[in-house]
C-alpha atoms as a PDB file:
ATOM      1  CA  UNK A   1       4.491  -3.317  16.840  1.00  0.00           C
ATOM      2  CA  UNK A   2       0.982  -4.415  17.142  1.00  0.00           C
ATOM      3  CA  UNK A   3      -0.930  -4.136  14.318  1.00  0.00           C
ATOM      4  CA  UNK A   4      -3.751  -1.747  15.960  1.00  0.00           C
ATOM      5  CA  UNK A   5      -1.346   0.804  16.875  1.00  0.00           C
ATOM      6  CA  UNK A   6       0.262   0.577  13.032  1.00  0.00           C
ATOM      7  CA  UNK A   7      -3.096   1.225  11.984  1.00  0.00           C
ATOM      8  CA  UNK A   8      -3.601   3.872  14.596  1.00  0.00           C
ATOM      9  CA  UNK A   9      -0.457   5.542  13.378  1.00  0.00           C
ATOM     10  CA  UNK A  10      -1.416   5.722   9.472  1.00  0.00           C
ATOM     11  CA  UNK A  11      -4.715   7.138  10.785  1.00  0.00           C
ATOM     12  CA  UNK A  12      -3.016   9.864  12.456  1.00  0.00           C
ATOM     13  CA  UNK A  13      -1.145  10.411   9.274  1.00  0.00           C
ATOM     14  CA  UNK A  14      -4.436  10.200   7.023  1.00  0.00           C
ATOM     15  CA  UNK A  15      -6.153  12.541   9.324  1.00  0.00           C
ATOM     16  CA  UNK A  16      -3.497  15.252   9.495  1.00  0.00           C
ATOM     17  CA  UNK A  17      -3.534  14.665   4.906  1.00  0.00           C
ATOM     18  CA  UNK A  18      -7.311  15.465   5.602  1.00  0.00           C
ATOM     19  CA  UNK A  19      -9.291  15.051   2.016  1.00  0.00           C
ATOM     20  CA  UNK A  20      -6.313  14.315   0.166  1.00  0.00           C
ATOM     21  CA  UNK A  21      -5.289  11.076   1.765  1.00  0.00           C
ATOM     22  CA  UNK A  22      -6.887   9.011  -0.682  1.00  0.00           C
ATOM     23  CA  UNK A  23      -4.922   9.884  -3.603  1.00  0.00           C
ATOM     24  CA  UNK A  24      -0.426   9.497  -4.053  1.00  0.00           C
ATOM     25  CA  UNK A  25      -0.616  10.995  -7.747  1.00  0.00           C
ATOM     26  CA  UNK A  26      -0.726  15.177  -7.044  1.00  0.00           C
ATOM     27  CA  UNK A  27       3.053  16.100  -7.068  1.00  0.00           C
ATOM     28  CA  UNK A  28       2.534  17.782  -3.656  1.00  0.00           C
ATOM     29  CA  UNK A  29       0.483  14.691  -1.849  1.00  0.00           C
ATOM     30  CA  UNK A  30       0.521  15.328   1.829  1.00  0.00           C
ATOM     31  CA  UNK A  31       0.540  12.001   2.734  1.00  0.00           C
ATOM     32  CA  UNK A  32       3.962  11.071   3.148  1.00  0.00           C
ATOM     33  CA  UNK A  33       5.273  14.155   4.762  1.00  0.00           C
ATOM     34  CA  UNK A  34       2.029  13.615   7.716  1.00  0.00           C
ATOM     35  CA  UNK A  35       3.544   9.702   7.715  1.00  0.00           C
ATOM     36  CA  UNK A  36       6.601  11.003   8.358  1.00  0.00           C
ATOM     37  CA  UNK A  37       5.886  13.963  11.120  1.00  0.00           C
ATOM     38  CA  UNK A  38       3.738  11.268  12.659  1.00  0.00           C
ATOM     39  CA  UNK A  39       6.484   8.351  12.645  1.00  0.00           C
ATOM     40  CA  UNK A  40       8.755  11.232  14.013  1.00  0.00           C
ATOM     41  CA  UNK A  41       7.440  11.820  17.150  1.00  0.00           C
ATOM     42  CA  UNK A  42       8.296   8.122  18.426  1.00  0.00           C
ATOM     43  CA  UNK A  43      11.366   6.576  19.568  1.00  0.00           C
ATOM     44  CA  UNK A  44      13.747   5.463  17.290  1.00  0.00           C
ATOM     45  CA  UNK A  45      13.225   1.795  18.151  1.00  0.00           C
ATOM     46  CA  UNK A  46       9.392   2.377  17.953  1.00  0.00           C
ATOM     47  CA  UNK A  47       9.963   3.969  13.852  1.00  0.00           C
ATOM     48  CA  UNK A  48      11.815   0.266  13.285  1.00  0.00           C
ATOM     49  CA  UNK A  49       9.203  -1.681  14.628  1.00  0.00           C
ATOM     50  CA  UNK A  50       6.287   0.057  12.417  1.00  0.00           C
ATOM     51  CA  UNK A  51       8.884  -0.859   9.244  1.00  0.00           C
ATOM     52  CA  UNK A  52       8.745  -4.155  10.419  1.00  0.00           C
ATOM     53  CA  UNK A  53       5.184  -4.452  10.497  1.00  0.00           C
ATOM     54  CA  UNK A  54       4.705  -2.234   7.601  1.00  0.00           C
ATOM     55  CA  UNK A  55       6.573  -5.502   5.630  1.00  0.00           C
ATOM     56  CA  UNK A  56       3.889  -7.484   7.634  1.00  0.00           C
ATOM     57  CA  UNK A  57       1.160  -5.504   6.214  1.00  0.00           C
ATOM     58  CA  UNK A  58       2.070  -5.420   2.622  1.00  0.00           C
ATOM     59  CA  UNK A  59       3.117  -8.952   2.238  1.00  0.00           C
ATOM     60  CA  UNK A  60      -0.469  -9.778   3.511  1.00  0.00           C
ATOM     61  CA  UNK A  61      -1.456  -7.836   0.050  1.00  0.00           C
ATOM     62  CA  UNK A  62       0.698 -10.607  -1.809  1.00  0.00           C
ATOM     63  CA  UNK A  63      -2.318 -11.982  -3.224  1.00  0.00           C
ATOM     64  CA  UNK A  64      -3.252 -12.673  -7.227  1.00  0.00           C
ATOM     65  CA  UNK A  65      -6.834 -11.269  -7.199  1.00  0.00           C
ATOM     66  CA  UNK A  66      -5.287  -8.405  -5.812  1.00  0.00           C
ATOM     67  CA  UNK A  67      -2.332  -8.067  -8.157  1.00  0.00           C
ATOM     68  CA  UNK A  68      -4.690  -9.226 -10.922  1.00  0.00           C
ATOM     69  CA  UNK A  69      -6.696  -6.212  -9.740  1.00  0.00           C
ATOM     70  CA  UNK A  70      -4.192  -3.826  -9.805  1.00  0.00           C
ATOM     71  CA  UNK A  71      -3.139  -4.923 -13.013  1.00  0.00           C
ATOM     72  CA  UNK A  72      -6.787  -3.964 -14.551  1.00  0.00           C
ATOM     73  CA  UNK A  73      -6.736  -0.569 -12.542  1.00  0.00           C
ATOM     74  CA  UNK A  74      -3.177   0.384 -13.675  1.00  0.00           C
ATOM     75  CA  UNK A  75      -3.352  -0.900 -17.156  1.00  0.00           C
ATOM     76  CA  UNK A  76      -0.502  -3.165 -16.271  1.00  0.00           C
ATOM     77  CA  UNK A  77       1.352  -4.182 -13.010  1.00  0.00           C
ATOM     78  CA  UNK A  78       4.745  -5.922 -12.743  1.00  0.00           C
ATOM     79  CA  UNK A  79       6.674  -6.555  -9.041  1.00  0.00           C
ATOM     80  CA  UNK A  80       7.565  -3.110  -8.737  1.00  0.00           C
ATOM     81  CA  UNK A  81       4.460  -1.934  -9.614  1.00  0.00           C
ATOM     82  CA  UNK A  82       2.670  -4.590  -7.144  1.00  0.00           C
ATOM     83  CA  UNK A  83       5.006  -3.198  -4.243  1.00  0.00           C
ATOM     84  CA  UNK A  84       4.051   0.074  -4.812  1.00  0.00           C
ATOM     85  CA  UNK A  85       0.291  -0.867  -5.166  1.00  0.00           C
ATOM     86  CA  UNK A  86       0.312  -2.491  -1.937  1.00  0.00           C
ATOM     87  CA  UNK A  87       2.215   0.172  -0.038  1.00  0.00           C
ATOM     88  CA  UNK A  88      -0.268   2.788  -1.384  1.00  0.00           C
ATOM     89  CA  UNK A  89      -2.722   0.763  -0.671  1.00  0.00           C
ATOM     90  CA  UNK A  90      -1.984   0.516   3.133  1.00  0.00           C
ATOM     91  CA  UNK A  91      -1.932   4.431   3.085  1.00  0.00           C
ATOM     92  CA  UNK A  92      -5.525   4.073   2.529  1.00  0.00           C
ATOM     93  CA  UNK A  93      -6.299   3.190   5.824  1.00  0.00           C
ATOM     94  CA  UNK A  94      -7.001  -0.200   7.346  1.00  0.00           C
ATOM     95  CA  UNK A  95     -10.795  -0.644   5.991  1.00  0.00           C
ATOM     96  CA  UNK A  96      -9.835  -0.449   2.642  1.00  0.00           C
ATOM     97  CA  UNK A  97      -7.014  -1.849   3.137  1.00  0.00           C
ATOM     98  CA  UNK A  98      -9.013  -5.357   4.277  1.00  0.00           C
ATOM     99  CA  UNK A  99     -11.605  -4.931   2.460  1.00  0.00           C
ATOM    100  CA  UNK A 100      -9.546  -5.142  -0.683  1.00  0.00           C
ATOM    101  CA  UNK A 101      -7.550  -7.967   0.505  1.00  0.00           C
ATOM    102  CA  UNK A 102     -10.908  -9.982   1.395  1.00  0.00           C
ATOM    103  CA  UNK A 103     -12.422  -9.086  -2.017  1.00  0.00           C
ATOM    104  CA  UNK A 104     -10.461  -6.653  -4.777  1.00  0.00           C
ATOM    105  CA  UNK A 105     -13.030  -5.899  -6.530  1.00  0.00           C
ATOM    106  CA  UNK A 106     -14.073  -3.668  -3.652  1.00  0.00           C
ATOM    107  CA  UNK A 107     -11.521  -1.469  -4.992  1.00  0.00           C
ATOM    108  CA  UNK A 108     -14.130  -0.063  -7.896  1.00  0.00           C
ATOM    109  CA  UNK A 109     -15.734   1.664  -5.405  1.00  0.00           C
ATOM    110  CA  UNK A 110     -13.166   4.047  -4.548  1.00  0.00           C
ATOM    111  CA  UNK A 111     -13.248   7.712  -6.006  1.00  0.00           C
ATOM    112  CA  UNK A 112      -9.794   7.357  -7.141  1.00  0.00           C
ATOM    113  CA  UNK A 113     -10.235   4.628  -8.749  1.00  0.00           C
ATOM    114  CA  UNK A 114     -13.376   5.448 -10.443  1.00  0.00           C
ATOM    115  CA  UNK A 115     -11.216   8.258 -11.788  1.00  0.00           C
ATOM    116  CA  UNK A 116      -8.552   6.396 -12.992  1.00  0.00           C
ATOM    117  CA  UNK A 117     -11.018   4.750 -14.967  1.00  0.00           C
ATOM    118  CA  UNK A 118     -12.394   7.623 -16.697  1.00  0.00           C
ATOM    119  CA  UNK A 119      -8.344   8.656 -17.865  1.00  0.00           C
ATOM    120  CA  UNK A 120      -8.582  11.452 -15.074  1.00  0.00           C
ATOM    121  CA  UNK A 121      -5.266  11.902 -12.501  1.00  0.00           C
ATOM    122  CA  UNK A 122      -5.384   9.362  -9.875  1.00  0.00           C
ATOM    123  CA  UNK A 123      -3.193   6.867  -8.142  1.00  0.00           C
ATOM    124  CA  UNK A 124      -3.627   3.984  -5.586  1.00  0.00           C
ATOM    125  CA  UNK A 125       0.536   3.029  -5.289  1.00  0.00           C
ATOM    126  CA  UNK A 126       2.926   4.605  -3.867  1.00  0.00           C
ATOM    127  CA  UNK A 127       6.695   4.146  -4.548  1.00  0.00           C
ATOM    128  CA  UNK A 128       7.736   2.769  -1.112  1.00  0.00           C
ATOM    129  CA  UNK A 129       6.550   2.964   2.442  1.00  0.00           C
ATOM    130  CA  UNK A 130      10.547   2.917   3.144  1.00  0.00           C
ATOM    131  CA  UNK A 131      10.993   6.516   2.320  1.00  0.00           C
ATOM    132  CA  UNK A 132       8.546   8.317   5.324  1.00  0.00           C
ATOM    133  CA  UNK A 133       9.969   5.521   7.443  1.00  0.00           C
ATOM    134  CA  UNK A 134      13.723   6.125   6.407  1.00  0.00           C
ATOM    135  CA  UNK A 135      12.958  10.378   7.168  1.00  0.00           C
ATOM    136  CA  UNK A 136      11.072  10.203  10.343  1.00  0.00           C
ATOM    137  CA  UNK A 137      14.572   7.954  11.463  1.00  0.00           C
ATOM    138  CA  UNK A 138      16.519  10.400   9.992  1.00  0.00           C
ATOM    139  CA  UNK A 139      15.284  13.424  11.962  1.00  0.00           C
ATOM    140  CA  UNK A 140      16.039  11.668  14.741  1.00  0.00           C
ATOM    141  CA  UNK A 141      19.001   9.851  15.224  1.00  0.00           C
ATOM    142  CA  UNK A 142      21.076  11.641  12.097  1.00  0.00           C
ATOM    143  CA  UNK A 143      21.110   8.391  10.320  1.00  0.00           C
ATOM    144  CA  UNK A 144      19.377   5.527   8.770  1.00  0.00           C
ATOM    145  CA  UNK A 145      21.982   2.588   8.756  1.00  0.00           C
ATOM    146  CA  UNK A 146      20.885   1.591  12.027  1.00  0.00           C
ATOM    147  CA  UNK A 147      17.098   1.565  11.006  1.00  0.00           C
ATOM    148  CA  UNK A 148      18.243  -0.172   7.537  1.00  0.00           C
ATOM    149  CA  UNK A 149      20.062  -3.165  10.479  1.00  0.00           C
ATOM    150  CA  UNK A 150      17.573  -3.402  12.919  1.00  0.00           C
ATOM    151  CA  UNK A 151      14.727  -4.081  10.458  1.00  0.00           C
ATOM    152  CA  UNK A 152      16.719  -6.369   8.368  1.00  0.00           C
ATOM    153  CA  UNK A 153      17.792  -8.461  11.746  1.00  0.00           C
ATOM    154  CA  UNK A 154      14.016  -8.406  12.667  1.00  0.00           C
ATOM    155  CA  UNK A 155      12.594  -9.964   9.402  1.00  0.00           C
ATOM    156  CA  UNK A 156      15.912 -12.248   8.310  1.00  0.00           C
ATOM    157  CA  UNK A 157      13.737 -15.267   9.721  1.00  0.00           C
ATOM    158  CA  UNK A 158      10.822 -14.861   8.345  1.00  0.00           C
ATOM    159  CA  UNK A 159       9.587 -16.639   5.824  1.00  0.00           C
ATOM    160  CA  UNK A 160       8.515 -14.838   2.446  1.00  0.00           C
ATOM    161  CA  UNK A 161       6.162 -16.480  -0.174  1.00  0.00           C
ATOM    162  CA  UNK A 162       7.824 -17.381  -3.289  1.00  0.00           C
ATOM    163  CA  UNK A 163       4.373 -16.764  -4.719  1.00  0.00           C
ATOM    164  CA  UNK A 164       1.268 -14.493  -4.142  1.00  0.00           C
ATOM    165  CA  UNK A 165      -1.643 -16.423  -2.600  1.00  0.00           C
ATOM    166  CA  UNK A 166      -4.630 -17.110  -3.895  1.00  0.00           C
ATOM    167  CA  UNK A 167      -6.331 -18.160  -7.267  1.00  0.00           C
ATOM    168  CA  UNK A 168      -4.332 -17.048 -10.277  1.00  0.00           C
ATOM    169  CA  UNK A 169      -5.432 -16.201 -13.929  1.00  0.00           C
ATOM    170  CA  UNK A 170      -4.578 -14.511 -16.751  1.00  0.00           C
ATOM    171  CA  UNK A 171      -4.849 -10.857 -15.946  1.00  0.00           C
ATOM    172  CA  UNK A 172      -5.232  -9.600 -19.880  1.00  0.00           C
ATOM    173  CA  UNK A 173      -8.474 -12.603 -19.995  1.00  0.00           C
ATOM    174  CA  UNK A 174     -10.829  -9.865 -20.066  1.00  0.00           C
ATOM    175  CA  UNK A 175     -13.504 -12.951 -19.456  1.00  0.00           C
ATOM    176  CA  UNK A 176     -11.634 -14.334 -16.523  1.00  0.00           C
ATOM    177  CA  UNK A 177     -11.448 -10.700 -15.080  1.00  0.00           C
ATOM    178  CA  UNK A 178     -15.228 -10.222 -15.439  1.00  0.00           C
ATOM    179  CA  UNK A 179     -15.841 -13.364 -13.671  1.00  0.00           C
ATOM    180  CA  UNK A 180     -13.508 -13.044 -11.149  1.00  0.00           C
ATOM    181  CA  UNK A 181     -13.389  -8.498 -10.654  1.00  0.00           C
ATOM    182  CA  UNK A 182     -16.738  -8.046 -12.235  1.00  0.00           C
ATOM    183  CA  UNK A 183     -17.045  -4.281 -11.318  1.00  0.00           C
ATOM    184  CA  UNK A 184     -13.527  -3.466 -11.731  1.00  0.00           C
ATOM    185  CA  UNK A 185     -13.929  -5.076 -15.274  1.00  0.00           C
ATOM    186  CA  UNK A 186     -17.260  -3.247 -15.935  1.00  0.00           C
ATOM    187  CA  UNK A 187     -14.854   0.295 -15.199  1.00  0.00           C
ATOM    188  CA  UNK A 188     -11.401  -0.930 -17.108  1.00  0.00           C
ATOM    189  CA  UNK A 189     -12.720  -2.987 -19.851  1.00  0.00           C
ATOM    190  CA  UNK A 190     -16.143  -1.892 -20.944  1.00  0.00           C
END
């Protein structure tokens, strides 16, 4: 799948959340269920190929100013946790999506961040992008085996980093971090 019509399709999804979109923390976020009522109204072969370049997506997240930023916004952030920050961080739409690639600290911008930093209820991850995916299949073909196959066949060549990109450092330096995320530090540290 093309990466505009991915987009296009977590748009739809964001758009049908309306001003909850931003935000995977309330117990009933909307998000997912519109992800999935979206990805259910294509063919079964078509809810495969957005899993495929949903991995595509995230694993351009695999960064270490972004991880480093998540760590600072989530007061911590192992693998699991970095998955789940970049999935959730897709589900914010494309923009801020890139943006926060391009430049993390970008990230202390957003209202649900700025939140987070005050102790209030907020959430940027979200546990996995799989899980709308794996429904929307379901509803369809009765099944997810075949979705769990095709998607494995389609990304068993690809090559995955063995290590986020980008310039590392010590993510509890609260120096380093003001250097490198100056705002995010300004919210998380002072």
């Amino acid at each position: 799948m093309e990466s505009n019509e991915w987009w296009h399709l977590v748009e739809r999804a964001r758009d049908a959340a309306g001003d909850r979109a931003d935000d995977r923390n309330p117990p009933d976020d909307p998000l997912p269920g519109a992800l999935t009522d979206v990805l259910a109204t294509l063919e079964p072969v078509r809810i495969a190929a957005f899993a495929v370049t949903a991995a595509d997506v995230t694993r351009s997240a695999y960064r270490w100013p972004l991880w480093n930023a998540a760590y600072l916004i989530e007061g911590g952030c192992g693998d699991d946790g970095f998955m789940d920050f970049r999935d959730g961080l897709a589900l914010l739409g494309r923009e801020t999506f890139t943006r926060a690639v391009a430049d993390p600290d970008t990230l202390a911008a957003l209202p649900v961040v700025i939140r987070m930093s005050r102790g209030e209820r907020g959430w940027i991850g979200y546990e996995s992008l799989n899980a709308p995916i794996s429904e929307a299949y379901r509803r369809l073909r009765g099944e997810r085996a075949s979705l769990d196959a095709a998607v494995e066949a389609a990304l068993r060549d690809r090559i995955r980093p063995a290590d986020p990109a980008g310039e590392s450092w010590d993510a509890e330096d609260a120096a380093a971090n003001r250097r490198h995320l100056p705002r995010l530090a300004a919210l998380f540290q002072d």
